[in-house]
Protein backbone atom coordinates (compact mmCIF):
# COMPACT_ATOMS: atom_id res chain seq x y z
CA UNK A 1 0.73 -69.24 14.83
CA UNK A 2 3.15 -67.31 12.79
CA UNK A 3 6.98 -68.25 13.16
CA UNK A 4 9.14 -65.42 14.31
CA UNK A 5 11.28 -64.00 11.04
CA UNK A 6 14.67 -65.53 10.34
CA UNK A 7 17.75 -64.19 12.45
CA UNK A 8 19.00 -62.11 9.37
CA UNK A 9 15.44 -60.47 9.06
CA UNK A 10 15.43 -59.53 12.89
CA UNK A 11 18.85 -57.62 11.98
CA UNK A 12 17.54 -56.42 9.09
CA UNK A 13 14.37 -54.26 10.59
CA UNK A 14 16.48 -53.99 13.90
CA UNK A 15 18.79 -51.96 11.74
CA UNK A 16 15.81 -50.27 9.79
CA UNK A 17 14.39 -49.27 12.84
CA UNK A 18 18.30 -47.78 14.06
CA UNK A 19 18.24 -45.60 10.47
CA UNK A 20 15.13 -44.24 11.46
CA UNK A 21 15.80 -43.04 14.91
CA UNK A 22 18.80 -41.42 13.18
CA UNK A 23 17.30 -40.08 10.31
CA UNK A 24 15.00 -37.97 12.65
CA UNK A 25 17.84 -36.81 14.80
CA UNK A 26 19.51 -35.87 11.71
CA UNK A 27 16.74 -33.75 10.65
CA UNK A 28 16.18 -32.23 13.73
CA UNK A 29 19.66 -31.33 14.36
CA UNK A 30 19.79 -29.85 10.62
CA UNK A 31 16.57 -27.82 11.02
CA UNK A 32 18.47 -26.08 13.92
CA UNK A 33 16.11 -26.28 16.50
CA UNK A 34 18.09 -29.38 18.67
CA UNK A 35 20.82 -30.68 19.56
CA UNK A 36 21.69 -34.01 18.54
CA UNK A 37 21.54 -35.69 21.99
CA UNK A 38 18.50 -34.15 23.44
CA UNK A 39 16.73 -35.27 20.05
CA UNK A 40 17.77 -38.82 20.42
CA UNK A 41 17.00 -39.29 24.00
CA UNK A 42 13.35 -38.26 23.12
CA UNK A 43 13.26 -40.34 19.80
CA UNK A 44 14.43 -43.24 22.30
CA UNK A 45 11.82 -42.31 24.52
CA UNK A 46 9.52 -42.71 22.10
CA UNK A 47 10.63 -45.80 20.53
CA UNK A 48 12.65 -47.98 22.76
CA UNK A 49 15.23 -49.60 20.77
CA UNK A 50 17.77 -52.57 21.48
CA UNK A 51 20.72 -52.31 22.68
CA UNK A 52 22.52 -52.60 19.64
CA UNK A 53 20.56 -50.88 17.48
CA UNK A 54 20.56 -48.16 19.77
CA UNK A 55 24.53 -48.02 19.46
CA UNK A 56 24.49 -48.64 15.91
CA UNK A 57 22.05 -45.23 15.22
CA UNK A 58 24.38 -43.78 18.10
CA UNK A 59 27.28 -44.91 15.46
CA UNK A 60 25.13 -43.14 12.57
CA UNK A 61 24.57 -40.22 14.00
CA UNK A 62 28.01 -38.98 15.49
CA UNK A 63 29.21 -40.04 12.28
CA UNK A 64 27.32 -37.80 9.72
CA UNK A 65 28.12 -35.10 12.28
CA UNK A 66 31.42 -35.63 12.46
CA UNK A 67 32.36 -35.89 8.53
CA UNK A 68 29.07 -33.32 7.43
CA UNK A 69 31.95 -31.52 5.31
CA UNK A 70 32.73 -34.06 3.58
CA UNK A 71 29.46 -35.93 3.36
CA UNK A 72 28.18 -32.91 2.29
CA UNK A 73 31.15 -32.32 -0.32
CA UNK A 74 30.58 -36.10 -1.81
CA UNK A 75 26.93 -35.07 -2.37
CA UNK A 76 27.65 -31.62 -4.46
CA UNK A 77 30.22 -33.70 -6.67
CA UNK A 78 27.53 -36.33 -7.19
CA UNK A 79 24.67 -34.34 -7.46
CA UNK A 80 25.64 -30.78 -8.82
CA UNK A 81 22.68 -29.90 -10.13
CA UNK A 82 21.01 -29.94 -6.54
CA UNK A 83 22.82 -27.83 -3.84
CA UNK A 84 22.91 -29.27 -0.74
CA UNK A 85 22.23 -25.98 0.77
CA UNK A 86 18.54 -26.36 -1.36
CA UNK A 87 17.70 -29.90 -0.93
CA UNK A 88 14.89 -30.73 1.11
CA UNK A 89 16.01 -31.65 4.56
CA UNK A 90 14.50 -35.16 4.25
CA UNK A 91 16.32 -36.19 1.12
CA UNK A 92 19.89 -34.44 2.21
CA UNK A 93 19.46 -36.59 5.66
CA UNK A 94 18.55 -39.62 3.88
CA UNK A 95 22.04 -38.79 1.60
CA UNK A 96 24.04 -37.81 4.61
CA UNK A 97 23.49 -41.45 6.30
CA UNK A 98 23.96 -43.38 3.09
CA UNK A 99 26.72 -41.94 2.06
CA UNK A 100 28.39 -42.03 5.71
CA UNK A 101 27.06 -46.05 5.74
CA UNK A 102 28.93 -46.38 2.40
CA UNK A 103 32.10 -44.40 2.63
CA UNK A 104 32.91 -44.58 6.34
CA UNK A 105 30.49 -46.83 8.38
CA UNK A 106 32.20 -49.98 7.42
CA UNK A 107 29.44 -52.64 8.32
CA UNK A 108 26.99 -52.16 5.70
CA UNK A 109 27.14 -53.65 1.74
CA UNK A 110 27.33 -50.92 -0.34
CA UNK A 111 23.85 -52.01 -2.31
CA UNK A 112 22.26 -52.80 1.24
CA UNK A 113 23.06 -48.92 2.09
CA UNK A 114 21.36 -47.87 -0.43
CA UNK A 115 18.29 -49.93 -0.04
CA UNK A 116 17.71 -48.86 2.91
CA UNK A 117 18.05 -45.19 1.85
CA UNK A 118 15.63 -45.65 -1.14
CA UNK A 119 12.84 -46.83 1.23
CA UNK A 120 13.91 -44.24 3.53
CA UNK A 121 12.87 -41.91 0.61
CA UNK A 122 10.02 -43.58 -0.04
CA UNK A 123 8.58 -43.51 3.78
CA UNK A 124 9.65 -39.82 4.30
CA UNK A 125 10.28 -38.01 1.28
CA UNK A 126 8.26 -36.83 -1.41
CA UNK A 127 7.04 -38.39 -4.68
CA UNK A 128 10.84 -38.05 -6.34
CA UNK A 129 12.97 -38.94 -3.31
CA UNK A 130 13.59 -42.57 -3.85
CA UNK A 131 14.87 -41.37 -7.30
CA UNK A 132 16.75 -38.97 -6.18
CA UNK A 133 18.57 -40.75 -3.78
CA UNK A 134 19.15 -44.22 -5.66
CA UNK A 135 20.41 -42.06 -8.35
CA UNK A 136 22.76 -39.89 -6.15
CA UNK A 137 23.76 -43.36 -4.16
CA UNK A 138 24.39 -45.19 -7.25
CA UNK A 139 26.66 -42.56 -8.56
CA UNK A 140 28.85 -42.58 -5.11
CA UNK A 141 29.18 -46.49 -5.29
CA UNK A 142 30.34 -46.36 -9.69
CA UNK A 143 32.87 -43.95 -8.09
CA UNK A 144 33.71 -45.98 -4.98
CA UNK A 145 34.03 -49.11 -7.58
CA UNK A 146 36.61 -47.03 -9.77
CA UNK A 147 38.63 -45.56 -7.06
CA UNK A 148 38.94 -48.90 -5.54
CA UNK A 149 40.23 -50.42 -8.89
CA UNK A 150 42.36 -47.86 -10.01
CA UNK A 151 44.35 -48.39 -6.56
């Protein structure tokens, strides 16, 4: 009989799971056809999460929402060459809870945020996603490494 994974592991795909039920609200909400609490009661419906990982994709979600602006903003001055406005709604989700994770979620190691928004890209996006997003991620942490020195 398999042992169950270690503690940190249980966290780790507890957490996974959390990103996921708030990646799909996030792309509901952005395609325009729900609202962000009628999308995660059904996503909960439909897979039951813990009680903290529920608050923690809770956390995610009212997050993005709530600095979008300036979420969005970080994205344009990391990636200018893709508008936000133009980016496929998977990969500008994926961005939106990364960067949120990294600039403003406080609980998550910059390299652990991004991860976890690479295989994000990888399980939802298409074919360049992961790219895209490590690239755009990695850009936002070089910054967040020189802001932090230079204060």
């Amino acid at each position: 009989m398999d042992s169950p994974p270690p503690t940190g592991q249980l966290i780790s795909n507890t957490r996974r799971r959390a990103r996921v039920v708030s990646l799909q609200v996030l792309y509901e909400v952005d395609e325009g056809s729900h609202d962000a609490a009628t999308s995660l009661a059904s996503r909960l419906r439909e897979d039951a999460l813990s009680p903290q990982a529920e608050a923690f994709a809770r956390r995610l979600i009212e997050g993005v929402l709530t600095h979008q602006a300036d979420i969005d903003a970080t994205i344009t001055a990391h990636a200018p060459a893709w508008p936000v406005s133009q980016m496929a709604l998977v990969e500008r989700n994926i961005l939106r809870l990364a960067i949120f994770e990294m600039t403003r979620g406080g609980e998550t190691p910059l390299k652990v945020a991004i991860n976890e928004a690479v295989e994000l890209g990888k399980a939802f996006g298409g074919d360049s996603s992961p790219k895209l997003v490590n690239g755009v991620l990695g850009s936002v942490m070089e910054s967040a490494a020189v802001n932090a020195g230079s204060s």
